[in-house]
Protein backbone atom coordinates (compact mmCIF):
# COMPACT_ATOMS: atom_id res chain seq x y z
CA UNK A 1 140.85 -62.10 61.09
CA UNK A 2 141.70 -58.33 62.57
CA UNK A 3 138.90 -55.69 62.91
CA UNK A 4 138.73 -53.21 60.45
CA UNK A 5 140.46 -51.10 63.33
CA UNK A 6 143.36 -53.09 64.00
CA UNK A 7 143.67 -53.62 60.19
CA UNK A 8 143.32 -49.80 59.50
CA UNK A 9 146.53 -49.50 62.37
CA UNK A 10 148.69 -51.61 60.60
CA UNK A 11 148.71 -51.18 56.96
CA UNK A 12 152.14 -52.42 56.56
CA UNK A 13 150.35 -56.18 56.71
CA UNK A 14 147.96 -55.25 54.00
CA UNK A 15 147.49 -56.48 50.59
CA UNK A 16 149.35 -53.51 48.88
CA UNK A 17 151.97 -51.94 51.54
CA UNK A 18 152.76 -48.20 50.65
CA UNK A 19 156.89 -47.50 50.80
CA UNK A 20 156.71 -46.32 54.36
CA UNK A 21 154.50 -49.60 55.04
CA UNK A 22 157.41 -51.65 53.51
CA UNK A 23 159.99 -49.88 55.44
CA UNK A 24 157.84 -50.21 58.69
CA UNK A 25 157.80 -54.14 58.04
CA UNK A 26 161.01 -54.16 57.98
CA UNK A 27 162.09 -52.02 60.75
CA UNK A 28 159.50 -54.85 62.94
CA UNK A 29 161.17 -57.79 61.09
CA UNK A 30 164.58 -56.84 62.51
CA UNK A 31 163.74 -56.06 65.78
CA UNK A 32 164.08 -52.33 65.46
CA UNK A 33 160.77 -51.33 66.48
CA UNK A 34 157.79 -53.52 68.44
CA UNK A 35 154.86 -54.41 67.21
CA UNK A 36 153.58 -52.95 70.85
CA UNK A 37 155.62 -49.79 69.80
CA UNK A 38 153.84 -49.70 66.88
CA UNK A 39 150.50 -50.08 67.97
CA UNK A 40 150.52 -47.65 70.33
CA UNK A 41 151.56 -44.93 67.76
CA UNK A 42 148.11 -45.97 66.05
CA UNK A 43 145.50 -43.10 65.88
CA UNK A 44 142.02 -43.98 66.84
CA UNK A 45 139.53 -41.64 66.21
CA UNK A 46 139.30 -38.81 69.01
CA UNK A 47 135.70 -39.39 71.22
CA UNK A 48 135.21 -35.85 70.44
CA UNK A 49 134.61 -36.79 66.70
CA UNK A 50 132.18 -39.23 67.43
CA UNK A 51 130.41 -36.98 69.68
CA UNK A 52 130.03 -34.53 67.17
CA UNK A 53 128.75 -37.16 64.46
CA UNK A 54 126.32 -37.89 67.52
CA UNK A 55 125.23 -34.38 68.09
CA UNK A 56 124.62 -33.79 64.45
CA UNK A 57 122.35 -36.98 64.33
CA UNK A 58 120.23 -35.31 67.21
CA UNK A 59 120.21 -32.20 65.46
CA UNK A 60 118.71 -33.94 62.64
CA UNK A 61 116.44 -36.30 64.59
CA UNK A 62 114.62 -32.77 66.25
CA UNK A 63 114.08 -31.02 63.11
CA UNK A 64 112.76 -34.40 61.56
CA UNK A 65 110.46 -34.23 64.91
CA UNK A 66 109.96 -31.05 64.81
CA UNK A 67 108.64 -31.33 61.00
CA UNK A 68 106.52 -34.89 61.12
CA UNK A 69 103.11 -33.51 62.32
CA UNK A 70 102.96 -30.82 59.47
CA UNK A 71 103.58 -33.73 57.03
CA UNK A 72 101.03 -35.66 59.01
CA UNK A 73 98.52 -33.03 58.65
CA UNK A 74 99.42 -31.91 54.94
CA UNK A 75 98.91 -36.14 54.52
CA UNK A 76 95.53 -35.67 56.55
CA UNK A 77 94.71 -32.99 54.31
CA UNK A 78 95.55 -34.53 50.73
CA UNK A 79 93.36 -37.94 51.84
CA UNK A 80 90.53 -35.94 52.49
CA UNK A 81 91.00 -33.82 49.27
CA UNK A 82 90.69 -36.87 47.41
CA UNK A 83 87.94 -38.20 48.94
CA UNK A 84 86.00 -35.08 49.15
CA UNK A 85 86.51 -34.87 44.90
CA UNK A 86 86.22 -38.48 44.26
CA UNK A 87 82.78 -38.47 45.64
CA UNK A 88 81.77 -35.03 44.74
CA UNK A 89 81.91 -36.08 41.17
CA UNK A 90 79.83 -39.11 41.56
């Protein structure tokens, strides 16, 4: 079975081919164009895309890092806010 990649490259074998899916089947089934040719006018998604998803998840990761030990303490806090009422009204 293809990768989702290889799948997404050539959507004329799909389940539902668009028009120009139908007429690039055709073009390969008569020789007019190679399947090589045809993979090789795939587009992949750039590295620079994925390095940008990857910077953003960094981004995301510091202020996350950045954040945890206030919620720590504020946690830290609330337990002992509890406990101090819960056995002041004993």
């Amino acid at each position: 079975m293809p990768s989702d990649a290889a799948a997404a490259c050539r959507p004329w074998k799909g389940e539902h081919p668009t028009a120009a899916a139908a007429l690039l089947a055709r073009c390969l089934a008569a020789g007019v164009v190679s399947q090589e040719t045809l993979d090789l006018t795939c587009r992949k998604t750039p590295c620079f895309v994925k390095l940008s998803e990857m910077e953003k998840i960094a981004d995301i990761q510091a202020e996350i890092d950045e954040v945890q030990p206030e919620v720590h303490c504020c946690q830290c806090t609330l337990k002992a806010s509890i406990l101090r009422d819960n056995t002041w009204h004993r």
